[in-house]
Every structure is written in C-alpha cells, then in structure tokens.
N, C-alpha and C. Protein backbone atom coordinates (compact mmCIF):
# COMPACT_ATOMS: atom_id res chain seq x y z
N UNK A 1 20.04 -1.64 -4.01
CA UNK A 1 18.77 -0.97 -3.77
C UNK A 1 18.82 -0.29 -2.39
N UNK A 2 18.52 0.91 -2.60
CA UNK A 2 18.32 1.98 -0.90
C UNK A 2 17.23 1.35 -0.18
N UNK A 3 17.51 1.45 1.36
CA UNK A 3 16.83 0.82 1.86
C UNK A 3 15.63 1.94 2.59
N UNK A 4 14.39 2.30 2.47
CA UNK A 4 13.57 3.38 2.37
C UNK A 4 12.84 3.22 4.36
N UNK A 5 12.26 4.46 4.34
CA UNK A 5 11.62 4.09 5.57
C UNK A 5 9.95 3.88 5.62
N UNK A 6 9.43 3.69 6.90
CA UNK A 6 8.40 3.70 6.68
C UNK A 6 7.48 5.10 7.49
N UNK A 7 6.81 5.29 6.74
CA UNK A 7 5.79 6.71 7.55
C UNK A 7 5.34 6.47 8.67
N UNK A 8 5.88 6.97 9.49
CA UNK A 8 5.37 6.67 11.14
C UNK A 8 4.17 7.48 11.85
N UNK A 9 4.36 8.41 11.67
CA UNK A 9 3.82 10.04 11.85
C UNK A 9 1.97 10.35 10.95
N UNK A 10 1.00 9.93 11.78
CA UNK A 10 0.00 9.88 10.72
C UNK A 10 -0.45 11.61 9.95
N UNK A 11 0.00 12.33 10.92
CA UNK A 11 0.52 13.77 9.82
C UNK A 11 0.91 14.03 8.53
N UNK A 12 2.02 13.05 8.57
CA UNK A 12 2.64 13.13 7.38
C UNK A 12 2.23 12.14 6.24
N UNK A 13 1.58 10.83 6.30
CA UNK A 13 0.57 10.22 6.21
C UNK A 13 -0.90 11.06 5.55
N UNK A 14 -1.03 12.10 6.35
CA UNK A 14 -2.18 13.04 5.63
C UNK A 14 -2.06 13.91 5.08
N UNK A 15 -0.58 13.84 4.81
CA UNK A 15 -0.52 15.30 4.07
C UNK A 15 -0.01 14.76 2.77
N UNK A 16 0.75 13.44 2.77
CA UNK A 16 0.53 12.79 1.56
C UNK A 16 -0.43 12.52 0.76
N UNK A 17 -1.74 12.03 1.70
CA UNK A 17 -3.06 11.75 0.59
C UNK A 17 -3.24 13.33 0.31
N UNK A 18 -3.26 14.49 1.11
CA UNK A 18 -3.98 15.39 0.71
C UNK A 18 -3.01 16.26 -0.47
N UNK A 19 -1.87 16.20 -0.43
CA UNK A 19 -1.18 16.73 -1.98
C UNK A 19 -1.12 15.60 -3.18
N UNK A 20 -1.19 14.40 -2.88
CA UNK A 20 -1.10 13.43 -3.88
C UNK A 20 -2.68 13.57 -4.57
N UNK A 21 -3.52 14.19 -3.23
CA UNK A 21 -5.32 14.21 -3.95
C UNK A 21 -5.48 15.24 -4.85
N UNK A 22 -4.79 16.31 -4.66
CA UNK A 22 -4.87 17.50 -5.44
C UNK A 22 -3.70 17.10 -6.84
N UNK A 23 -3.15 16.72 -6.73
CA UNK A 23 -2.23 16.37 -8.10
C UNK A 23 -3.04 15.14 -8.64
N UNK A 24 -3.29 14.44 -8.44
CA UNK A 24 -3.61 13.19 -9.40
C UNK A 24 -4.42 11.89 -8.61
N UNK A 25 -5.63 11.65 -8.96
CA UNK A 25 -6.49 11.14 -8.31
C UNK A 25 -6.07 9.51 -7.91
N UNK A 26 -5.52 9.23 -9.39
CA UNK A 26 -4.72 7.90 -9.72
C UNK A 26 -3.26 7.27 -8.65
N UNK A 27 -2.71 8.50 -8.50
CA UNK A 27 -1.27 8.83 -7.60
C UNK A 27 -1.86 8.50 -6.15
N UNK A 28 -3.17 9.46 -5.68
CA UNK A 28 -3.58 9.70 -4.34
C UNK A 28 -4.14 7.76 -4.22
N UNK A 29 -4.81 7.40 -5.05
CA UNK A 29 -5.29 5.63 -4.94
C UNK A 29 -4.15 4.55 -4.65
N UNK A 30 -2.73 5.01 -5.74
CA UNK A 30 -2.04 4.01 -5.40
C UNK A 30 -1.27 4.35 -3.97
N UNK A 31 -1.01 5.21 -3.74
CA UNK A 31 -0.70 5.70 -2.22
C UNK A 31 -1.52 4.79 -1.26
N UNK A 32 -2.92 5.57 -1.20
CA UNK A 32 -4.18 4.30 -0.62
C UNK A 32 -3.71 3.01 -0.64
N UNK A 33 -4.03 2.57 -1.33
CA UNK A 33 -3.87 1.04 -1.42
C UNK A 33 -2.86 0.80 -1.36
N UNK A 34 -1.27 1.46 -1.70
CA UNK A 34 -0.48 0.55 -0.77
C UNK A 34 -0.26 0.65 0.76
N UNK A 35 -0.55 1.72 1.38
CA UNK A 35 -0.56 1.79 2.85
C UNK A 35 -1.42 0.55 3.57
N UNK A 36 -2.80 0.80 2.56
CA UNK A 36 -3.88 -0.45 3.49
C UNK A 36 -3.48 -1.56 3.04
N UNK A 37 -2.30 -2.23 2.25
CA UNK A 37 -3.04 -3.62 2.00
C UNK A 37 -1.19 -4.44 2.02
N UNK A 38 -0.38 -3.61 1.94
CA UNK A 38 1.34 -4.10 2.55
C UNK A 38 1.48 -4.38 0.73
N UNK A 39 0.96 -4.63 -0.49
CA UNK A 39 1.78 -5.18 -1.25
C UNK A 39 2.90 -4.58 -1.42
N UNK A 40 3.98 -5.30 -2.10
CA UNK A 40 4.41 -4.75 -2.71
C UNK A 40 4.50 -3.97 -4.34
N UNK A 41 5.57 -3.27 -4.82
CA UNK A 41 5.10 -2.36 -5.47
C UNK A 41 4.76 -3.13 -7.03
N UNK A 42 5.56 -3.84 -7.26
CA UNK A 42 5.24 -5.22 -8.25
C UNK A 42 3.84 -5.61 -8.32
N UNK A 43 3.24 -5.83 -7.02
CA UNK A 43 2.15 -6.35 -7.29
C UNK A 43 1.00 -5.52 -7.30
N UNK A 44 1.13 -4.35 -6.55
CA UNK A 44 -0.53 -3.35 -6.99
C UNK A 44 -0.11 -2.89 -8.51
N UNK A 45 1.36 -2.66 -8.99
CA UNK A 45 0.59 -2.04 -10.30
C UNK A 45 0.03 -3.45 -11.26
N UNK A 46 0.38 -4.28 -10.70
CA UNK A 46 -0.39 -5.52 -11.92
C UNK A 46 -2.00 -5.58 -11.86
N UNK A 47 -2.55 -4.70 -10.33
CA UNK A 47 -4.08 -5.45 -10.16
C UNK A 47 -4.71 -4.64 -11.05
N UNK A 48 -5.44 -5.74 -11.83
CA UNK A 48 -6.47 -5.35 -12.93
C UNK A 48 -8.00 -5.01 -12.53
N UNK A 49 -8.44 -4.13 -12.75
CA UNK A 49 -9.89 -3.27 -12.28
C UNK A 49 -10.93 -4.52 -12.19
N UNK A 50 -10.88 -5.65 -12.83
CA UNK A 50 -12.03 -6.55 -12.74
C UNK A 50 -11.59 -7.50 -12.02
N UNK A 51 -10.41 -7.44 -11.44
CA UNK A 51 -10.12 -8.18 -10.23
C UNK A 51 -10.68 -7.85 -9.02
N UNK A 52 -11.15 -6.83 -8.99
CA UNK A 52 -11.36 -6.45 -7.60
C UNK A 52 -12.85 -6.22 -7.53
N UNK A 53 -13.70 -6.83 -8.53
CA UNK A 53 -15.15 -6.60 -8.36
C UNK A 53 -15.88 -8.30 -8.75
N UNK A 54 -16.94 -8.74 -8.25
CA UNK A 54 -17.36 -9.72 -8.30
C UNK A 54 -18.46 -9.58 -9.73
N UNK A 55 -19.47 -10.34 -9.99
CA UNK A 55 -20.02 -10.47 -11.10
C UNK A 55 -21.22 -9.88 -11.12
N UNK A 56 -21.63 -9.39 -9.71
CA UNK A 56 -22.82 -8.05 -9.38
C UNK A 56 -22.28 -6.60 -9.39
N UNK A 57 -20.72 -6.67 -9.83
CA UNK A 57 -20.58 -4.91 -9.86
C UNK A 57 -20.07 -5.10 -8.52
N UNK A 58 -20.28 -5.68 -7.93
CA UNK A 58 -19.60 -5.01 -6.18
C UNK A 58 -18.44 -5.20 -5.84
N UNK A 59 -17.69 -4.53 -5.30
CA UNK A 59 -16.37 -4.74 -4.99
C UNK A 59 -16.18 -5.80 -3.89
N UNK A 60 -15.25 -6.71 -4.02
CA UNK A 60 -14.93 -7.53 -3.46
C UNK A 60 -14.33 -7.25 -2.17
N UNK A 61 -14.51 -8.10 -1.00
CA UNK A 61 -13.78 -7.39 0.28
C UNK A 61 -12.13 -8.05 0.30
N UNK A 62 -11.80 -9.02 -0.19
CA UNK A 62 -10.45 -9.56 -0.43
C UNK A 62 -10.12 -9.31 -2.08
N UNK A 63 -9.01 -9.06 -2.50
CA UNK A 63 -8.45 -9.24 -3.36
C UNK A 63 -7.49 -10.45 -3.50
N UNK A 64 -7.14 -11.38 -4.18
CA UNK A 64 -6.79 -12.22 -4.78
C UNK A 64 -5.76 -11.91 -5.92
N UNK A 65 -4.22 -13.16 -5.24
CA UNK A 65 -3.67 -12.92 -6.35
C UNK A 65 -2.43 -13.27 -6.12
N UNK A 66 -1.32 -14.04 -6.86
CA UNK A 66 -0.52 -14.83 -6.94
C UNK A 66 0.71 -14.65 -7.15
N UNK A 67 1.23 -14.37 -5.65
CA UNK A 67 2.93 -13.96 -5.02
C UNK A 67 3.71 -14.02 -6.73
N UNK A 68 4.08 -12.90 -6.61
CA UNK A 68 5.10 -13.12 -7.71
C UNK A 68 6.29 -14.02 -7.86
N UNK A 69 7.26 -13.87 -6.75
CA UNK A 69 8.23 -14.83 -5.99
C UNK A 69 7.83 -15.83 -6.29
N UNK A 70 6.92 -16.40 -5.77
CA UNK A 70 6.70 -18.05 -5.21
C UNK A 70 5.59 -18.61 -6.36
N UNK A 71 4.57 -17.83 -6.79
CA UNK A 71 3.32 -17.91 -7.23
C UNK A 71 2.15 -18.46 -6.14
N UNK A 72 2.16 -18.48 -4.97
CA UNK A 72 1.48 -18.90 -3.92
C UNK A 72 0.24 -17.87 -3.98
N UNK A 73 -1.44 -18.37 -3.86
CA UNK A 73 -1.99 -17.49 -4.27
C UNK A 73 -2.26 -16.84 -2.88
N UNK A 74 -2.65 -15.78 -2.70
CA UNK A 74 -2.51 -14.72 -1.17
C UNK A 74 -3.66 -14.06 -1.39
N UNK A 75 -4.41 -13.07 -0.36
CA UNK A 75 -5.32 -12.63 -0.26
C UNK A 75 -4.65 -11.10 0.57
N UNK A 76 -5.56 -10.34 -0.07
CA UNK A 76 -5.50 -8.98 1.15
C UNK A 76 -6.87 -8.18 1.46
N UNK A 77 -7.02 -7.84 2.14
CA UNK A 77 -8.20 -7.23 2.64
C UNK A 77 -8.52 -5.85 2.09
N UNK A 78 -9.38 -5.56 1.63
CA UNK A 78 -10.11 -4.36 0.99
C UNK A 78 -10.85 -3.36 1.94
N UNK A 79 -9.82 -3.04 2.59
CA UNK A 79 -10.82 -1.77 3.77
C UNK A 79 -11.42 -0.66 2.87
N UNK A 80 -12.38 0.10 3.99
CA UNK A 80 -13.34 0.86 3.56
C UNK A 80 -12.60 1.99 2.87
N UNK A 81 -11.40 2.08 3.03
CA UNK A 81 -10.75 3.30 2.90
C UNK A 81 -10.18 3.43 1.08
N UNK A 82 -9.86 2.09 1.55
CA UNK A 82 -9.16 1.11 -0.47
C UNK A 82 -10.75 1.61 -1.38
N UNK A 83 -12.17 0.85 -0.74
CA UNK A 83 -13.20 0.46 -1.60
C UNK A 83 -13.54 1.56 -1.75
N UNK A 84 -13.73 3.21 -1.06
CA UNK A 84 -13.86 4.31 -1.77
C UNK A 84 -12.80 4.85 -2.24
N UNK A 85 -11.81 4.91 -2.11
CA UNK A 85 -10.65 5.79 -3.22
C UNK A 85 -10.88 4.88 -4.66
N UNK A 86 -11.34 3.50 -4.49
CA UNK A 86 -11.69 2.91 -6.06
C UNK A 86 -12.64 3.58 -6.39
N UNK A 87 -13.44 3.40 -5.97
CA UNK A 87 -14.99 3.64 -6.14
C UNK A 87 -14.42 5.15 -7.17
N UNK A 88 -14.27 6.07 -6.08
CA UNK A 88 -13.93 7.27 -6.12
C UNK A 88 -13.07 7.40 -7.65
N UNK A 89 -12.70 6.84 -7.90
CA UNK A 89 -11.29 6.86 -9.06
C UNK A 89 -11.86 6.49 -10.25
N UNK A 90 -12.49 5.39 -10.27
CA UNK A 90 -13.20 4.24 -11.39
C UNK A 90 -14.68 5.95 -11.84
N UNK A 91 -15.09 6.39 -11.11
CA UNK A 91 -16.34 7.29 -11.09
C UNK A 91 -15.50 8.70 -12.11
N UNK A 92 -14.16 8.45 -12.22
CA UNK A 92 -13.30 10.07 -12.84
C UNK A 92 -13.38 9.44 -14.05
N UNK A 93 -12.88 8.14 -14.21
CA UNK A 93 -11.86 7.81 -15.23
C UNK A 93 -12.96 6.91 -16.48
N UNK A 94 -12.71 6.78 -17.52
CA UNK A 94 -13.61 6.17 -18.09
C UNK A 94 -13.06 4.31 -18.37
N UNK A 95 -13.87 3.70 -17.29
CA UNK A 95 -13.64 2.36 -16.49
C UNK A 95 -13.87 1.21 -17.40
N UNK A 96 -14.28 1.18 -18.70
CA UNK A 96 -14.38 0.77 -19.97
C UNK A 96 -13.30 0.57 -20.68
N UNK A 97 -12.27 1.67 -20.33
CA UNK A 97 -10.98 1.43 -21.25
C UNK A 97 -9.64 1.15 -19.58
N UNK A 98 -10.47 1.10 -19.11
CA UNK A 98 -9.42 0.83 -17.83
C UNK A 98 -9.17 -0.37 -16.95
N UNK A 99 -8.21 -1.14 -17.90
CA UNK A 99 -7.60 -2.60 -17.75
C UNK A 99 -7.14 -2.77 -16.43
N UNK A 100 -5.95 -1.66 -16.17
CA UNK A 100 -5.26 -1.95 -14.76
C UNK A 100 -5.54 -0.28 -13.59
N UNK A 101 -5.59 -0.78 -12.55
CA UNK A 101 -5.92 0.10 -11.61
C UNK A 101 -4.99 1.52 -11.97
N UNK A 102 -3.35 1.02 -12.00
CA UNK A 102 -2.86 2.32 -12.22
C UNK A 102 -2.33 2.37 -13.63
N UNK A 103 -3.12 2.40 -14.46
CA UNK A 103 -2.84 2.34 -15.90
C UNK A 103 -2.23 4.24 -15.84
N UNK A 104 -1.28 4.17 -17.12
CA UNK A 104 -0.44 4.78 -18.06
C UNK A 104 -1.80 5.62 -18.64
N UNK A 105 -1.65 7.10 -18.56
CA UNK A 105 -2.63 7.64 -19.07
C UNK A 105 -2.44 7.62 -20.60
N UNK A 106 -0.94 7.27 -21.34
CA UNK A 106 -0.74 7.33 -22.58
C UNK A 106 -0.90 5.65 -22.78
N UNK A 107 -0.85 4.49 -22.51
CA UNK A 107 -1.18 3.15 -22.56
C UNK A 107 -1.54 2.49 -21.63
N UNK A 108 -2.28 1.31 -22.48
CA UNK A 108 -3.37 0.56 -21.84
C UNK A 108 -2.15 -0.45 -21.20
N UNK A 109 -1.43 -0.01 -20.07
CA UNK A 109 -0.22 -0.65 -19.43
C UNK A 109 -0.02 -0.08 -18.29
N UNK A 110 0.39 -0.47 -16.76
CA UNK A 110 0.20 -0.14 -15.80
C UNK A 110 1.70 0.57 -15.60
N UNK A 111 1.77 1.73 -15.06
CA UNK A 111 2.77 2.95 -15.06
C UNK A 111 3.91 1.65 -14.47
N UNK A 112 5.04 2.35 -14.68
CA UNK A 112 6.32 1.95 -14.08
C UNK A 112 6.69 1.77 -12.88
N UNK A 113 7.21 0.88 -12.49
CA UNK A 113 7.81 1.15 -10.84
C UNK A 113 8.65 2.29 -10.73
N UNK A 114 9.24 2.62 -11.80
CA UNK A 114 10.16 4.31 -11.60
C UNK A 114 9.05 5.16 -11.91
N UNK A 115 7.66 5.15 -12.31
CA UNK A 115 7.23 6.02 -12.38
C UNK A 115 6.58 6.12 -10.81
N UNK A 116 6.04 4.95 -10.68
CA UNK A 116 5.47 4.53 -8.97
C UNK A 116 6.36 5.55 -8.13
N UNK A 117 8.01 5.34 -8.26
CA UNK A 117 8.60 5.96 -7.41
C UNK A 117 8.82 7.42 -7.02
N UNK A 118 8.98 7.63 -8.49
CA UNK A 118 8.74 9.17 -8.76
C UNK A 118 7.99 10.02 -8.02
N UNK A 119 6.57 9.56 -8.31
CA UNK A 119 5.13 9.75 -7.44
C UNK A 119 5.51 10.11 -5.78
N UNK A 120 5.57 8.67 -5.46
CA UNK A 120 5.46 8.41 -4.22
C UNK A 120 6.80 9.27 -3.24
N UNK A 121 7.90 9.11 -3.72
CA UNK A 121 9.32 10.77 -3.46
C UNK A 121 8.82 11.83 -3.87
N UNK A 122 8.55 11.73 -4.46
CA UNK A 122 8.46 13.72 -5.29
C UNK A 122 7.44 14.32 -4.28
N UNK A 123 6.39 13.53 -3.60
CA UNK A 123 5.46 13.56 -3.15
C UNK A 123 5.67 14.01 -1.46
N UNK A 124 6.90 13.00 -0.85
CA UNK A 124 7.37 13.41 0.27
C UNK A 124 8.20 14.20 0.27
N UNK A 125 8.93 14.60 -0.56
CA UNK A 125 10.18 16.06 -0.87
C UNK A 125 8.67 17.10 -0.50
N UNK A 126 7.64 17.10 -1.36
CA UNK A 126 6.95 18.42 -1.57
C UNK A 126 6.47 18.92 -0.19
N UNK A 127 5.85 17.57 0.21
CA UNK A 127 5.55 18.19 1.86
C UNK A 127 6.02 18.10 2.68
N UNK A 128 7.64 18.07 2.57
CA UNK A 128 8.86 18.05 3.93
C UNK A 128 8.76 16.98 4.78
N UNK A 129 8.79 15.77 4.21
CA UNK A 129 9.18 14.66 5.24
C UNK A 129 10.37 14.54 4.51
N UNK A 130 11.45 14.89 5.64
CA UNK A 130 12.92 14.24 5.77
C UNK A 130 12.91 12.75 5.78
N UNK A 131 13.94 11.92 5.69
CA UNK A 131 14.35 10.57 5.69
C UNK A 131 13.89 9.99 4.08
N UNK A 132 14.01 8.74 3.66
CA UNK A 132 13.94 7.97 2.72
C UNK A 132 12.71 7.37 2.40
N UNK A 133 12.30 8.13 1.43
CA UNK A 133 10.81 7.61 1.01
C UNK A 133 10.52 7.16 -0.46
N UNK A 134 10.26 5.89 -0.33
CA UNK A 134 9.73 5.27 -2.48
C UNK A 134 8.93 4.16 -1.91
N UNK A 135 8.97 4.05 -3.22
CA UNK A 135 7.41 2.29 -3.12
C UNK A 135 7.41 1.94 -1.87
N UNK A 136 8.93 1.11 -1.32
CA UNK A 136 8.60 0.41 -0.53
C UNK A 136 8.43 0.97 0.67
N UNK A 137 8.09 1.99 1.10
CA UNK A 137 7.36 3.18 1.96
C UNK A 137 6.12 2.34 2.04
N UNK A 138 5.16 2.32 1.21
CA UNK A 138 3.56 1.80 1.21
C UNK A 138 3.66 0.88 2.23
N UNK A 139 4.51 -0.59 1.79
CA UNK A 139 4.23 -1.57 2.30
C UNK A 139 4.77 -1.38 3.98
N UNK A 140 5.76 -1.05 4.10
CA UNK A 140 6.35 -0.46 5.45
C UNK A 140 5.33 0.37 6.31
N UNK A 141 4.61 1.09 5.71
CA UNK A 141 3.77 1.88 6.29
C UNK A 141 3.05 1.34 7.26
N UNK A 142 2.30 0.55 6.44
CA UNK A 142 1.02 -1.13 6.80
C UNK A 142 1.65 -1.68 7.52
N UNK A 143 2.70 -2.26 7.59
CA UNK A 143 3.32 -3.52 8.22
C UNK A 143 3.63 -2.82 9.69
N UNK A 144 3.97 -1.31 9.83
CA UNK A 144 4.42 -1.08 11.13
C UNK A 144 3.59 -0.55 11.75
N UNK A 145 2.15 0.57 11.07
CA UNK A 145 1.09 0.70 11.63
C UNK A 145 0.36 -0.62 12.11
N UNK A 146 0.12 -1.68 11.37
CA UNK A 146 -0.36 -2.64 11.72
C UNK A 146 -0.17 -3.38 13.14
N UNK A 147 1.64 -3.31 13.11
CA UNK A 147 2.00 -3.77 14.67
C UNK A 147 1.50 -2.73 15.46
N UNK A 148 2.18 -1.64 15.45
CA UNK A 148 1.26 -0.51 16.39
C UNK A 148 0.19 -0.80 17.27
N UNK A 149 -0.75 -1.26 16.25
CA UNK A 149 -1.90 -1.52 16.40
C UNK A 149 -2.67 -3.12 17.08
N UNK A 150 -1.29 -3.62 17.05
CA UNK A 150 -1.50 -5.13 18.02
C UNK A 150 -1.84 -6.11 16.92
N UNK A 151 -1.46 -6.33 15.61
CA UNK A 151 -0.86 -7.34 14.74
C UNK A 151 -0.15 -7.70 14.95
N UNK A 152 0.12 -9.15 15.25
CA UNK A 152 1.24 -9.92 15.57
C UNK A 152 2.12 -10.11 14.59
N UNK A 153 3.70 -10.06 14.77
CA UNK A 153 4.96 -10.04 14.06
C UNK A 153 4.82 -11.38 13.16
N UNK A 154 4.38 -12.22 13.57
CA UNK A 154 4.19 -13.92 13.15
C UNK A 154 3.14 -13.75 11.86
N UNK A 155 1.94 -13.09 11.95
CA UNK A 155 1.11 -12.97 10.87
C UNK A 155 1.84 -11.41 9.67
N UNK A 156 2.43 -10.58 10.52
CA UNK A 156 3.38 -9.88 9.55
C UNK A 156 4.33 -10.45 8.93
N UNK A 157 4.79 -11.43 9.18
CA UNK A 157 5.70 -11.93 8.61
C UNK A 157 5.57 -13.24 7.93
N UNK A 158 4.20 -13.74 7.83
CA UNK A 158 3.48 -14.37 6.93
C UNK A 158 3.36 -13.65 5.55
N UNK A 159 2.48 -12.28 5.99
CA UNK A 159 2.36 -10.89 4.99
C UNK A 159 3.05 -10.82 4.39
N UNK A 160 4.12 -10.75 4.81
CA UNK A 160 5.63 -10.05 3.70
C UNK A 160 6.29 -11.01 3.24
N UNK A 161 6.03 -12.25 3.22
CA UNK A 161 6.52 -13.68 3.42
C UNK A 161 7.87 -14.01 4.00
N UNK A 162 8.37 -13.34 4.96
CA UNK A 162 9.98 -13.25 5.54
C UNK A 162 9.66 -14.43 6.53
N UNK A 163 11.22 -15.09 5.71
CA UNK A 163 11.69 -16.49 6.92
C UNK A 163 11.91 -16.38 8.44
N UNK A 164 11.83 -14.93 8.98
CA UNK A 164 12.02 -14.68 10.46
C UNK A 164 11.11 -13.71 11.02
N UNK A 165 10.56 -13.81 11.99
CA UNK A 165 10.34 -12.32 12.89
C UNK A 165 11.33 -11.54 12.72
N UNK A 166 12.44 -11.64 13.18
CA UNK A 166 13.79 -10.79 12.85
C UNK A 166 13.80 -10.15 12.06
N UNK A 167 13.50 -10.62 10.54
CA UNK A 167 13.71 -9.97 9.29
C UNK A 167 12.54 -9.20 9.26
N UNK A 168 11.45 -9.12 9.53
CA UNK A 168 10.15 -8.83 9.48
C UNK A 168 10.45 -7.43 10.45
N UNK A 169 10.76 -7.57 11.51
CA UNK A 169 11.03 -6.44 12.60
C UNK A 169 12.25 -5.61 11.54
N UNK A 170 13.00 -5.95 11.46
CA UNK A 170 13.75 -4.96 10.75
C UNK A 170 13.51 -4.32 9.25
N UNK A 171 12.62 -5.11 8.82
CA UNK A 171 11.77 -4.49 7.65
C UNK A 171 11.17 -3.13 8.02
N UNK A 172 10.47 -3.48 9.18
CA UNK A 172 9.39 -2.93 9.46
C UNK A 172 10.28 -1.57 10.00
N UNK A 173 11.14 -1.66 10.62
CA UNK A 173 12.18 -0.42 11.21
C UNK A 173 11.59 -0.48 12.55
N UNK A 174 11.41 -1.90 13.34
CA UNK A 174 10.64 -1.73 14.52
C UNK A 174 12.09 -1.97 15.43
N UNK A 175 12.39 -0.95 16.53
CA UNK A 175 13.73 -1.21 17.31
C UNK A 175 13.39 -1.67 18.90
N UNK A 176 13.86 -2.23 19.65
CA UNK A 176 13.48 -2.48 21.17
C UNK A 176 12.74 -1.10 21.74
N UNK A 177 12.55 -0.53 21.49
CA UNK A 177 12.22 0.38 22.39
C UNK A 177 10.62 0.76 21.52
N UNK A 178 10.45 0.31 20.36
CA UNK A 178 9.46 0.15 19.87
C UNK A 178 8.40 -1.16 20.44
N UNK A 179 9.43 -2.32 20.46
CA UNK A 179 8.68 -3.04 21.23
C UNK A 179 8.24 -3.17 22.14
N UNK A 180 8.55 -2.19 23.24
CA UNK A 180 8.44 -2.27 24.35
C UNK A 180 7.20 -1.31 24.92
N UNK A 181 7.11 -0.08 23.44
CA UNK A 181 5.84 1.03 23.50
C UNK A 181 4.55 0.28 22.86
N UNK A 182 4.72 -0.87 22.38
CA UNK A 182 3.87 -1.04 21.89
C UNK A 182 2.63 -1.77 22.94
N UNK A 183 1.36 -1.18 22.73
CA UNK A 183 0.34 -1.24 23.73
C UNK A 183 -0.90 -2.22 23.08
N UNK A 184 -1.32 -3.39 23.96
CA UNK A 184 -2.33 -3.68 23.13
C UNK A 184 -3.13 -3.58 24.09
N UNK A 185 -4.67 -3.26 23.72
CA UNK A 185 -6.14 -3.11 24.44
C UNK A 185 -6.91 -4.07 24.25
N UNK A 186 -7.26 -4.58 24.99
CA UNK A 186 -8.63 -6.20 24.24
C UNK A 186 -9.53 -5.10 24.98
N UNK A 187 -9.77 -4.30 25.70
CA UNK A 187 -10.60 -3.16 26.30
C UNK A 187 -11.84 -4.49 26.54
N UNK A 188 -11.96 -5.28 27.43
CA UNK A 188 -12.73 -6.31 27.34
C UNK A 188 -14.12 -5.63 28.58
C-alpha cells in the first residue's frame, strides 16, 4: 500500500471542498467528514444515517462506533462543519431510502473504498495538488491540522490507536522542524 500525504495548505483544502461541491454533494460530505473527524476510510463508509441522529431528529454531537481492528467502541466529535454538510446532504437526497451516509447511488450499499479513492485523487489531480493523495489523506489531514493547532501527540495517538508517539508523528508526516514551529496560545 502507497503511503499518501496529508493536506497541509488550507488552500488546497478549499479548493477541494469547492470542486468536490460542484461535482457531487455526497463526494464534497465524505471529504468533510473525513478531514473533521480522523476516521479511517473503513469506517465513515460504514456510518449509517440513523447513527448519527438521536430519537428527536437531532443530530448527535458524538458519533459512536466500534474500531474495526479491535472492536473497542470510540467516539468522534461532530463539528459544526460535519452537522451542516449532513444536514445539507440528507435535505438533496431522499433520506428514507438512505441507509448509509455514502451510499451507492445504484445500491442500498455504501460506495467502495476504490470508489472513495477515486473521488478523493481524481479530485486532487483536478485542482493541482502535486504529491500523494487517497483516503488516507482525510484522516492525515485531521491528525496534523489538529497538532498544528495544539492537540497533543498522546491524545493523537490514542485517535489513530498507534502504539507510539513515533508512529503517530510519522503518520502524521510531522518532521523536527515541524515540531519545533509548532505554536500553542492559552492567550490567557
């Protein structure tokens, strides 16, 4: 398996949602949601549309749901950004016949990981990001914006469930000189 990178550049980041939005509303969601939430690609196409809403219709702020690997059950957080591209998506599609989030427009079956991939490359070829981009782009994305952003390597590497910081940093494509830019603010 090629080992892919992660989107560093929030440019290129927006120019993904904004050609993936104009091609396919479904494409532009699973993009979404894997940037915000690290799964991997195994596990967003399994989440089923009534997983992610409680018994008033409202969308849930965690999603729920059970490591494939291990079966350990895990949680991820539903930012504002995830709960309208659903919102947004579920409002196109007719949500009655729609079992899994990224269902198969020809079956009631959630598209392929080669189709996932397809998507998610074809997508960075179109708007000229050079380097190595598929599924596991999403989760990379999250995991290194996240540090960026003053998430600790220890709870990333809970996330991804990796036996080391080490492995976790090199997942992430984070190099010394990354660690060393990285800035945190408690702005107290």
């Amino acid at each position: 398996m090629e080992t892919v990178d992660a989107l560093r550049d929030l440019e290129q980041i927006n120019a993904m949602k904004n050609y993936l939005m104009e091609h396919s509303y479904r494409d532009y969601l699973l993009f979404v949601v894997g940037i915000n939430t690290g799964l991997r690609i195994s596990e967003l196409l399994l989440i089923k549309v009534k997983e992610l809403f409680n018994g008033d219709g409202e969308m849930k702020d965690f999603y729920h749901y059970s490591e494939l690997e291990s079966e350990k059950r895990k949680s991820v957080y539903l930012n504002k950004r995830v709960k309208e591209a659903v919102n947004s998506y579920l409002d196109q599609v007719n949500s009655e016949q729609q079992i899994y989030l990224f269902q198969s427009r020809k079956f009631k079956q959630p598209i392929t990981r080669q189709q996932a991939y397809r998507i998610i490359h074809d997508a960075a070829v179109k708007v000229g990001i050079e380097g190595k981009i598929g599924t596991n782009s999403l989760a990379k994305t999250f995991g290194y914006h996240a540090f960026k952003q003053g998430v600790s390597i220890a709870l990333l590497q809970k996330h991804f469930n990796h036996s080391t910081p080490s492995e976790t940093l090199k997942f992430l494509g984070i190099t010394k000189e990354d660690l060393i830019t990285t800035q945190i603010d408690v702005n107290l």
